[in-house]
N, C-alpha and C. Protein backbone atom coordinates (compact mmCIF):
# COMPACT_ATOMS: atom_id res chain seq x y z
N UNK A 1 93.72 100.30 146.01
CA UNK A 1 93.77 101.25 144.92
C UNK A 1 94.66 100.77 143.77
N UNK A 2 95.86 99.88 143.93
CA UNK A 2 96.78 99.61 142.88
C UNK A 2 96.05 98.61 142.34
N UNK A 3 95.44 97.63 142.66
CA UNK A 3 94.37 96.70 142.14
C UNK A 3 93.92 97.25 140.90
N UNK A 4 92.59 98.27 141.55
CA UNK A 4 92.00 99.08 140.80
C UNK A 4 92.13 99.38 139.62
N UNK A 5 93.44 99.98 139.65
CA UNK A 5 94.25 100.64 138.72
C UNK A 5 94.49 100.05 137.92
N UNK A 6 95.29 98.84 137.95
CA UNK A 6 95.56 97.68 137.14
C UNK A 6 94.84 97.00 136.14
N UNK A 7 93.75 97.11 136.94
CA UNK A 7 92.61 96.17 136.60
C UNK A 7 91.73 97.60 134.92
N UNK A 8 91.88 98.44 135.64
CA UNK A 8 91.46 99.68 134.56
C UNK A 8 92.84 99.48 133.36
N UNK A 9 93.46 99.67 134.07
CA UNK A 9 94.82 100.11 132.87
C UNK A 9 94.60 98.63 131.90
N UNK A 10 94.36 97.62 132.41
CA UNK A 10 94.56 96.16 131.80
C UNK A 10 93.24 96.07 131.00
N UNK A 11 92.47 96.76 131.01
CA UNK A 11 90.96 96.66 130.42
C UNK A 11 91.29 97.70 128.96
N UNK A 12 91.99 98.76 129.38
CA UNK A 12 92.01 100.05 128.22
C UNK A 12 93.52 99.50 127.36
N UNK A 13 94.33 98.95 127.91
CA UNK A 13 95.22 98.10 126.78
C UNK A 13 95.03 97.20 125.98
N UNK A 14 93.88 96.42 127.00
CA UNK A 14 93.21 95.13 126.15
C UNK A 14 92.39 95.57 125.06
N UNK A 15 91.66 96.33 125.49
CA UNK A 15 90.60 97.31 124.58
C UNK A 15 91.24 97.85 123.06
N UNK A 16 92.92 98.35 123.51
CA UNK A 16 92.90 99.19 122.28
C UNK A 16 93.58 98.65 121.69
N UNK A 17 93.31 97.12 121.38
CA UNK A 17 94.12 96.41 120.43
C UNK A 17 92.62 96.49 119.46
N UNK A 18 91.62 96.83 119.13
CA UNK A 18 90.33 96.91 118.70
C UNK A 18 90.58 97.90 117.48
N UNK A 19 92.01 99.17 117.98
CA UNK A 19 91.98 99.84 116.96
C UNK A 19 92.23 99.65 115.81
N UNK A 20 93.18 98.40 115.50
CA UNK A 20 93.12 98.03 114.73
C UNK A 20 92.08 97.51 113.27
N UNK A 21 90.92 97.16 114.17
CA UNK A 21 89.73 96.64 113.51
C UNK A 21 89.37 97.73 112.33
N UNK A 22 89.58 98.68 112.16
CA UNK A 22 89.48 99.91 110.85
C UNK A 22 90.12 99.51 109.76
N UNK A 23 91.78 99.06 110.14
CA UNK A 23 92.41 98.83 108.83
C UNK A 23 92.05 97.25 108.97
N UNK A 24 91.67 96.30 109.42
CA UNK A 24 91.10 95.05 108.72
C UNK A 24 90.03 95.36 107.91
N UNK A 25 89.09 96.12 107.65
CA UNK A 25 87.89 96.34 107.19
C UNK A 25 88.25 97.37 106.03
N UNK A 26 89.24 97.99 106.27
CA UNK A 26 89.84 98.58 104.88
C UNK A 26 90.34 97.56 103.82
N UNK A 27 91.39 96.69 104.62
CA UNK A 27 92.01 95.67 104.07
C UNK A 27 91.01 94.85 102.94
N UNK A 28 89.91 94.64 103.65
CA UNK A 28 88.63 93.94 103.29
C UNK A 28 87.96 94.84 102.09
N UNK A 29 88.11 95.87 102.27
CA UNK A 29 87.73 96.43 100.90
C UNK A 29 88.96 96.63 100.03
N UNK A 30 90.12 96.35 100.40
CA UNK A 30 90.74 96.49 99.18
C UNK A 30 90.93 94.76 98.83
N UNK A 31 90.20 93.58 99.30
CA UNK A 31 90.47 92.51 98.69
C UNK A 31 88.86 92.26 97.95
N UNK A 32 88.26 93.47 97.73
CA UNK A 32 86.80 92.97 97.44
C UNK A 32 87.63 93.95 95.98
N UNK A 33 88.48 94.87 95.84
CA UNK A 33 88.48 95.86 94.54
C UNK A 33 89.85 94.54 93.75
N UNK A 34 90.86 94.24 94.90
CA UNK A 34 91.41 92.43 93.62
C UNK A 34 90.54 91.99 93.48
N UNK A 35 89.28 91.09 94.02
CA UNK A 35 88.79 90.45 93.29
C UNK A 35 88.00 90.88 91.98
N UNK A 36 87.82 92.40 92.01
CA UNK A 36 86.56 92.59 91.11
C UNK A 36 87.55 92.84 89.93
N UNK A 37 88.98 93.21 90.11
CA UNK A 37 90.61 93.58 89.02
C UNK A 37 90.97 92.05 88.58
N UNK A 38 90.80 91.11 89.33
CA UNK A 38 90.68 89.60 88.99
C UNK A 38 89.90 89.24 88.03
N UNK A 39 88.76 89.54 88.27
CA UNK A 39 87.42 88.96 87.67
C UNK A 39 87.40 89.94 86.25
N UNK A 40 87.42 90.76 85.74
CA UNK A 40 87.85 92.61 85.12
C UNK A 40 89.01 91.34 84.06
N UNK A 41 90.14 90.94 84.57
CA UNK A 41 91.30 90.18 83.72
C UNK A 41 90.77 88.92 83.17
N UNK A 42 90.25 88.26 84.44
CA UNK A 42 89.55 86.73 83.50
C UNK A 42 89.10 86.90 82.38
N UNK A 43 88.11 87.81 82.88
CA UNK A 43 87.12 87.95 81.72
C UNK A 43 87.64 88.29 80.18
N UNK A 44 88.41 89.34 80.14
CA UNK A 44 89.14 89.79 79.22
C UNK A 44 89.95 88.94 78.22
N UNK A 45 91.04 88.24 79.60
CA UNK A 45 91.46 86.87 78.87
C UNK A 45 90.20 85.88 78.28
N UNK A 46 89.57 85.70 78.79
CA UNK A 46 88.51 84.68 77.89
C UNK A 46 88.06 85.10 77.39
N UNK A 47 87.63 86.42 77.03
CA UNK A 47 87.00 87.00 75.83
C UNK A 47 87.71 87.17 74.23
N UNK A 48 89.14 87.92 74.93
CA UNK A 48 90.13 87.75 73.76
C UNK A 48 90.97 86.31 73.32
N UNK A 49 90.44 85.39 74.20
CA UNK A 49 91.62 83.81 74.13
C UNK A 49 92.00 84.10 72.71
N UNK A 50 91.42 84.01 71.68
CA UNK A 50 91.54 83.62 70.52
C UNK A 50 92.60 84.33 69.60
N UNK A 51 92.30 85.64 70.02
CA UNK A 51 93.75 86.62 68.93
C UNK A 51 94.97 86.58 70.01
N UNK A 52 94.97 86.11 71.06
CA UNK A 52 95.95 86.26 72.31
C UNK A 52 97.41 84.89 71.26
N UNK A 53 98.47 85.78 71.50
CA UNK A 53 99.80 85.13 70.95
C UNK A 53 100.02 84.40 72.13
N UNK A 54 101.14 83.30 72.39
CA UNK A 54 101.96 82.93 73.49
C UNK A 54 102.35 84.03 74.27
N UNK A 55 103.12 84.95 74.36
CA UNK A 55 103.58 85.57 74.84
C UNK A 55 102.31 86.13 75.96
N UNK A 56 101.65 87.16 75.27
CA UNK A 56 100.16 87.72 75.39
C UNK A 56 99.68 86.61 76.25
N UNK A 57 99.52 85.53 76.17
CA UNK A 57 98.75 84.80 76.65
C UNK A 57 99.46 84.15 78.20
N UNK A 58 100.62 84.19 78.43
CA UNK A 58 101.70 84.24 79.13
C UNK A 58 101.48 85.28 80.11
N UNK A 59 101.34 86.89 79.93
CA UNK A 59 101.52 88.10 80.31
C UNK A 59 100.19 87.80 81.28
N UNK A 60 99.18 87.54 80.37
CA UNK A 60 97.38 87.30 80.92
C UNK A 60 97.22 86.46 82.04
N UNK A 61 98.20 85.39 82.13
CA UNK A 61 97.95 84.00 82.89
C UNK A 61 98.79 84.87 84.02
N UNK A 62 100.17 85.78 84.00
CA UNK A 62 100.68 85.79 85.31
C UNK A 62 100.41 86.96 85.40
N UNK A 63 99.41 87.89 85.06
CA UNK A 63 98.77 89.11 85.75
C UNK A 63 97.66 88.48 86.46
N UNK A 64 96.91 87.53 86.47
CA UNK A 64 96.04 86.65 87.08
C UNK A 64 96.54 86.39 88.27
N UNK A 65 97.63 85.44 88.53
CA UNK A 65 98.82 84.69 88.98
C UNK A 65 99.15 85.67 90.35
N UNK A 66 99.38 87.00 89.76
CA UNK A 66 99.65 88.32 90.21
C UNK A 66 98.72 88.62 91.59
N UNK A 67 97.44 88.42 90.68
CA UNK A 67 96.19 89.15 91.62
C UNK A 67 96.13 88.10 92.60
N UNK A 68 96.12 86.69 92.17
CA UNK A 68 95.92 85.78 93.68
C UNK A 68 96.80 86.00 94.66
N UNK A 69 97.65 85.99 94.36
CA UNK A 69 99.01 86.47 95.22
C UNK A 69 98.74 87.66 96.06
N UNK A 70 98.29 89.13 95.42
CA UNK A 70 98.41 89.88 96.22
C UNK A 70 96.81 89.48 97.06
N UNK A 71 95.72 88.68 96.58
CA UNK A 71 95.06 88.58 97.60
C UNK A 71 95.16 87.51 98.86
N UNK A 72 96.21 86.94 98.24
CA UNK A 72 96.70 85.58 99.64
C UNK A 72 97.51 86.50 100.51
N UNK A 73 98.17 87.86 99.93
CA UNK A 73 98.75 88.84 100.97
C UNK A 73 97.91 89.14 101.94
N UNK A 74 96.93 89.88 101.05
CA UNK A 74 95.90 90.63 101.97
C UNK A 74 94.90 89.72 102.76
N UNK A 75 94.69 88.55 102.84
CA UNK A 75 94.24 87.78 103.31
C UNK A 75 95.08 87.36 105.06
N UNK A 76 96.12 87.15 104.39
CA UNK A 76 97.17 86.58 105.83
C UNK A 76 97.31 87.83 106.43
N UNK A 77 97.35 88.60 106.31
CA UNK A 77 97.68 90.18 106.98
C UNK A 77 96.11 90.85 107.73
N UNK A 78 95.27 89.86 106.79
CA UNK A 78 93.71 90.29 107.79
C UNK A 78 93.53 89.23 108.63
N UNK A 79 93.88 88.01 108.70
CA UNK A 79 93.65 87.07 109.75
C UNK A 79 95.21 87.53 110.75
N UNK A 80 95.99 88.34 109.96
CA UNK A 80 97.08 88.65 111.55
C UNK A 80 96.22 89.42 112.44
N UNK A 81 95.34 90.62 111.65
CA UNK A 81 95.43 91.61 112.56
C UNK A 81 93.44 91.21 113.58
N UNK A 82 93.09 89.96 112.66
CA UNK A 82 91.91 89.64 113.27
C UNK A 82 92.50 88.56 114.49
N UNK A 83 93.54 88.14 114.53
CA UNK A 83 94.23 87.16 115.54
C UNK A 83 94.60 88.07 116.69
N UNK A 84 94.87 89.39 116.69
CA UNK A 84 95.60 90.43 117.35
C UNK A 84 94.80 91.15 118.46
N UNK A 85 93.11 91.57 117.53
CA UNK A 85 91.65 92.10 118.58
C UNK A 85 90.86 90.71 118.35
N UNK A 86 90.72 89.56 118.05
CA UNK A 86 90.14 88.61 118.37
C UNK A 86 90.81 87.23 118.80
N UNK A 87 91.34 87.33 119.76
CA UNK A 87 92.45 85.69 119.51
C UNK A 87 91.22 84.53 119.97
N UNK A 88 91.47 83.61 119.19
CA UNK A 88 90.60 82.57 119.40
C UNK A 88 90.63 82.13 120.81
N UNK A 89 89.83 81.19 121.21
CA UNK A 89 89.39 80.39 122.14
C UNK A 89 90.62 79.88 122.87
N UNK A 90 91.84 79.85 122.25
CA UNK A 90 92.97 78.52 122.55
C UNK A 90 94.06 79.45 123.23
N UNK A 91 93.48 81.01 123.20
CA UNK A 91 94.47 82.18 123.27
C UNK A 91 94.01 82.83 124.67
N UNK A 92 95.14 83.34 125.60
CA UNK A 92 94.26 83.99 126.71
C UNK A 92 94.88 85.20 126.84
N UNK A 93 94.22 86.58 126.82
CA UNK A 93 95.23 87.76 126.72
C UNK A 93 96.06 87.80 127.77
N UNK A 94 96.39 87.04 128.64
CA UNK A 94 97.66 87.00 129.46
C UNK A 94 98.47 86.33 128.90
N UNK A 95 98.44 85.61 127.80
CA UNK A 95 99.53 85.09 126.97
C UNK A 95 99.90 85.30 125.87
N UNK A 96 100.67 86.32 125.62
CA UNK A 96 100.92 87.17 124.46
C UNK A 96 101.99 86.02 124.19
N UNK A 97 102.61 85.56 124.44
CA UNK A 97 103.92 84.55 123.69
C UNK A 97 103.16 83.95 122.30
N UNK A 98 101.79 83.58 122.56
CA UNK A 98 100.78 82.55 121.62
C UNK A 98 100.70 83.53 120.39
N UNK A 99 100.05 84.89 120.40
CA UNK A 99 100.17 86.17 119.59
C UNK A 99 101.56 86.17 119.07
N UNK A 100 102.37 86.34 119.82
CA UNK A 100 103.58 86.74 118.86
C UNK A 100 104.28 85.34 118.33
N UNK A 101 104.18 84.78 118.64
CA UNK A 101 104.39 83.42 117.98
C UNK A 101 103.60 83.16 116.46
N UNK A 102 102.56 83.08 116.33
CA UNK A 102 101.48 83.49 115.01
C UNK A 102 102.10 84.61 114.37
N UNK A 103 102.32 85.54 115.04
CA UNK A 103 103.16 86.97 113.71
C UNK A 103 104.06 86.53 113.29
N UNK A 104 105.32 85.53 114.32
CA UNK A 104 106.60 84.93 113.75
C UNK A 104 106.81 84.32 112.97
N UNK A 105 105.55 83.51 112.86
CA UNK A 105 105.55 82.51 111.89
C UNK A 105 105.19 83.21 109.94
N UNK A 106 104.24 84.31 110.70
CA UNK A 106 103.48 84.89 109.58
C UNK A 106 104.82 85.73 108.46
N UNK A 107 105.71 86.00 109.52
CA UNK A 107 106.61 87.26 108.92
C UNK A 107 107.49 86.02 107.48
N UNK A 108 107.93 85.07 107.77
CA UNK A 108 108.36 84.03 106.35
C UNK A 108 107.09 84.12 105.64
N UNK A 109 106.15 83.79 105.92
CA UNK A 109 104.90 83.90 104.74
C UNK A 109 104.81 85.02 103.84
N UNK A 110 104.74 86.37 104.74
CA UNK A 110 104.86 87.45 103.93
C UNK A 110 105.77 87.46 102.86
N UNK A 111 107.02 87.79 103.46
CA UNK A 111 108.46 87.24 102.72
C UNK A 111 108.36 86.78 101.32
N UNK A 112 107.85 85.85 101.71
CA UNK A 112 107.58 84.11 100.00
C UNK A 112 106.58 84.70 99.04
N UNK A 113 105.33 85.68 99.92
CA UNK A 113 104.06 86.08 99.07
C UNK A 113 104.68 87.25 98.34
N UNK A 114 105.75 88.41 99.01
CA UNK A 114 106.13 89.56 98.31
C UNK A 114 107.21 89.35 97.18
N UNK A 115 107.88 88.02 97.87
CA UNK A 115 109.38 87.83 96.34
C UNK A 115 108.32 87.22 95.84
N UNK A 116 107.39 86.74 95.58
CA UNK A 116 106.79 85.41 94.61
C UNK A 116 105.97 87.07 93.71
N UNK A 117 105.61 87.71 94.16
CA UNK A 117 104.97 89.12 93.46
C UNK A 117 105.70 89.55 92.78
N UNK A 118 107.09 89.89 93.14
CA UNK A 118 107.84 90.69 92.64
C UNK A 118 108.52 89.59 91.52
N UNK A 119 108.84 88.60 91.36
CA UNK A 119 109.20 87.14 90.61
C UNK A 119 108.34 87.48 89.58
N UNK A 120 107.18 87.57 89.81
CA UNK A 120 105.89 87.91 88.56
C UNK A 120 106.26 88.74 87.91
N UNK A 121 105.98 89.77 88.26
CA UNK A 121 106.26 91.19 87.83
C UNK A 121 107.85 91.19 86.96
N UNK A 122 108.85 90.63 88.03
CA UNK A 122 109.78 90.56 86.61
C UNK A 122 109.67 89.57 85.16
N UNK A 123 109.10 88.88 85.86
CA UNK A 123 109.29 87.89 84.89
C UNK A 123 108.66 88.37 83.47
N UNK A 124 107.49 88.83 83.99
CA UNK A 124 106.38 89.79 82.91
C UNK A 124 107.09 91.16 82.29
N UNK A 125 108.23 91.42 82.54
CA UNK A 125 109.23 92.16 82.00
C UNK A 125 110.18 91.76 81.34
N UNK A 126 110.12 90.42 81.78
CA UNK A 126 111.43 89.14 80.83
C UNK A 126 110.49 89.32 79.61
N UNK A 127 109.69 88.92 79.39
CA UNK A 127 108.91 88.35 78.31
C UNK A 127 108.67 89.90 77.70
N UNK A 128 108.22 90.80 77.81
CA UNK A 128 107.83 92.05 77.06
C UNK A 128 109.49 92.79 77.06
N UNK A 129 110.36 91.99 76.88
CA UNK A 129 112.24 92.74 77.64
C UNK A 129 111.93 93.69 76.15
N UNK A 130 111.86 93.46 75.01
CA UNK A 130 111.86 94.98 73.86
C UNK A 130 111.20 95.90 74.24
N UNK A 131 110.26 96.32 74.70
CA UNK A 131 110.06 97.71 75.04
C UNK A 131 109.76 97.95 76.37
N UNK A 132 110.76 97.08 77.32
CA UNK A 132 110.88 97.36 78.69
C UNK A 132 112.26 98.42 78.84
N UNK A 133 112.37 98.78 79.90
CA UNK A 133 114.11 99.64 79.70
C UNK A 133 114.66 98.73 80.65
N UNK A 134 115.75 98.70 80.10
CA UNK A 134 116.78 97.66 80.81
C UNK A 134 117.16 97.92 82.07
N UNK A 135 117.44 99.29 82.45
CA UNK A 135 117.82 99.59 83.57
C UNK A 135 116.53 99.25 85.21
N UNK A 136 115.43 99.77 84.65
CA UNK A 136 113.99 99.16 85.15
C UNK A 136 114.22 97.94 85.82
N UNK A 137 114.35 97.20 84.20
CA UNK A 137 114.86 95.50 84.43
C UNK A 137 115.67 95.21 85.91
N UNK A 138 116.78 95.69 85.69
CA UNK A 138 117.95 95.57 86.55
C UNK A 138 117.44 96.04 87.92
N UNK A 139 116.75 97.16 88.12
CA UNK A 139 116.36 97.57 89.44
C UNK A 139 114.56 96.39 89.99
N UNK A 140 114.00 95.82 88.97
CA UNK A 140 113.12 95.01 89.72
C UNK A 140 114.36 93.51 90.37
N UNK A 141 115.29 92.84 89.01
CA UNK A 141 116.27 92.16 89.46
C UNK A 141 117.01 92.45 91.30
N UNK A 142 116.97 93.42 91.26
CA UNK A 142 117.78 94.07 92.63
C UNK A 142 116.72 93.92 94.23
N UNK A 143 115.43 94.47 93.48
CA UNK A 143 114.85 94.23 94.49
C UNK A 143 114.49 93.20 94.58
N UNK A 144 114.13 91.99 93.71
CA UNK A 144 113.67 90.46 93.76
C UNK A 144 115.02 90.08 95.08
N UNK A 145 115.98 90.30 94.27
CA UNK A 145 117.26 89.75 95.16
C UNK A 145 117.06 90.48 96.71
N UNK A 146 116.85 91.43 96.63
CA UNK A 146 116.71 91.88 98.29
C UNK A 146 115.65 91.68 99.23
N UNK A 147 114.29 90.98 97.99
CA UNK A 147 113.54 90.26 99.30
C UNK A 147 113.73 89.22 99.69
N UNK A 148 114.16 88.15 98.43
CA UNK A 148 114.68 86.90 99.00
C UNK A 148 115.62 86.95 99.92
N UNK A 149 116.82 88.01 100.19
CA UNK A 149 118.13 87.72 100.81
C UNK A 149 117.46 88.27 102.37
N UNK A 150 116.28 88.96 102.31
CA UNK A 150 115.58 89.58 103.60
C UNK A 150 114.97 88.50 104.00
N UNK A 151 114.29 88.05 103.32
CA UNK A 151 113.57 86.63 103.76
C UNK A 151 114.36 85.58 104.23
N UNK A 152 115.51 85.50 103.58
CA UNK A 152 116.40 84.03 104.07
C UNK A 152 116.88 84.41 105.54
N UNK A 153 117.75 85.70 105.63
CA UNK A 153 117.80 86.52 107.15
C UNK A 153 117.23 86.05 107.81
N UNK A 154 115.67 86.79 107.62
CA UNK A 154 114.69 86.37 108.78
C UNK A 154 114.46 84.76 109.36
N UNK A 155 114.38 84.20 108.28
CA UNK A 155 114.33 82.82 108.30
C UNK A 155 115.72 81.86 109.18
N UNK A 156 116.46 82.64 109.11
CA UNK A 156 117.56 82.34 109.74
C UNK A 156 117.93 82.77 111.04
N UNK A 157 117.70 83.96 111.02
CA UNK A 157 117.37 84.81 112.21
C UNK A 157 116.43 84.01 113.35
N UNK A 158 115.00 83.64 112.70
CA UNK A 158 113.87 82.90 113.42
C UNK A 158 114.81 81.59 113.58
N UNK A 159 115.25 80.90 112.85
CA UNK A 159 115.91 79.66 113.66
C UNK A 159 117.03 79.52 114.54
N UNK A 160 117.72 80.64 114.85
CA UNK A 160 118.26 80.56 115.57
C UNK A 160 117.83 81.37 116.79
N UNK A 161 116.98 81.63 116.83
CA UNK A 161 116.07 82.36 118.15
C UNK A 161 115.78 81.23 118.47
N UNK A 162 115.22 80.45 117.48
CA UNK A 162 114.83 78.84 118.32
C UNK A 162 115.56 77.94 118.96
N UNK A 163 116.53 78.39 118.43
CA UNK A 163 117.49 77.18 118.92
C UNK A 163 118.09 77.81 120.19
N UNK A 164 118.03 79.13 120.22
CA UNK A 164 118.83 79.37 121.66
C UNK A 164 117.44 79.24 122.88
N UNK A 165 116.06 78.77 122.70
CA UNK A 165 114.81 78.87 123.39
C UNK A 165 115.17 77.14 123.66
C-alpha cells in the first residue's frame, strides 16, 4: 500500500508542475504585444528619420533598445518555466539538483536584463533631464543602484554557495 501511494503522490506532484504551462502561454502573448510595440516604434522611427534631432533620435534608438530587452526578459523566464513542466532529455524528474541549477544560473541573467532596463529608462531621462522632475530622476538613480547592488549579492551569494559545494 505505501508503494502505491507513493507512486500516486509522485505522479500528481510530477503532474502539477504543468500548472505552470498557463502563465508560459500568457508570457507568449505578452512577447507577441513587444514585438508588435517594437515593430509600432521601428516603423515610426523610419518614417520620421528625417525631422528626428540627435537627441529624438537617441530617445527612438533606446526605446527600441528597451523593447529587446524586455523581450530577452520574457523569453528567459519562458524557457525557465518551459525547463520546469518540460525538462529536456538530459533531465530526469528524480533529479531536481539539474532544475534548480538552470534557475541559479538564470537568477544573474535576470538581474543584468532588469538593471540594463532600468539603465535605459534612466538614461532616456538623462537626455529629456528639462522637463523630467528631478526628484523622479533621483528615485529611477536609486533603484538602478538597488538592482545592481541586488545582483552583485546574488552573484556573490551564488559563489560562495559554490565554493562551500
Amino acid at each position: 500500500m505505501p508503494r502505491r501511494f507513493n507512486t500516486i503522490l509522485r505522479s500528481v506532484l510530477l503532474g502539477s508542475r504543468w500548472g505552470i504551462a498557463p502563465f508560459c502561454l500568457g508570457l507568449i502573448a505578452a512577447l507577441v504585444i513587444v514585438m508588435a510595440q517594437f515593430v509600432r516604434e521601428l516603423i515610426h522611427v523610419v518614417g520620421a528619420f528625417t525631422e528626428l534631432g540627435d537627441a529624438d533620435l537617441i530617445i527612438a534608438v533606446l526605446k527600441l533598445v528597451d523593447l529587446v530587452l524586455i523581450a530577452n526578459l520574457v523569453v528567459m523566464i519562458i524557457a525557465a518555466g518551459v525547463e520546469i513542466f518540460l525538462p529536456t532529455a538530459t533531465h530526469h524528474p528524480e533529479d531536481a539538483s539539474s532544475d534548480t541549477a538552470d534557475i541559479a544560473a538564470l537568477k544573474p541573467k535576470l538581474f543584468a536584463s532588469i538593471s540594463a532596463i532600468a539603465a535605459i529608462d534612466l538614461l532616456e531621462s538623462f537626455i529629456n533631464v528639462a522637463p523630467a522632475d528631478k526628484t523622479s530622476i533621483l528615485v529611477e538613480v536609486a533603484m538602478l543602484l538597488a538592482f545592481v547592488l541586488s545582483g552583485v549579492l546574488l552573484a556573490w551569494m551564488e559563489r560562495i554557495e559554490s565554493q562551500g559545494h
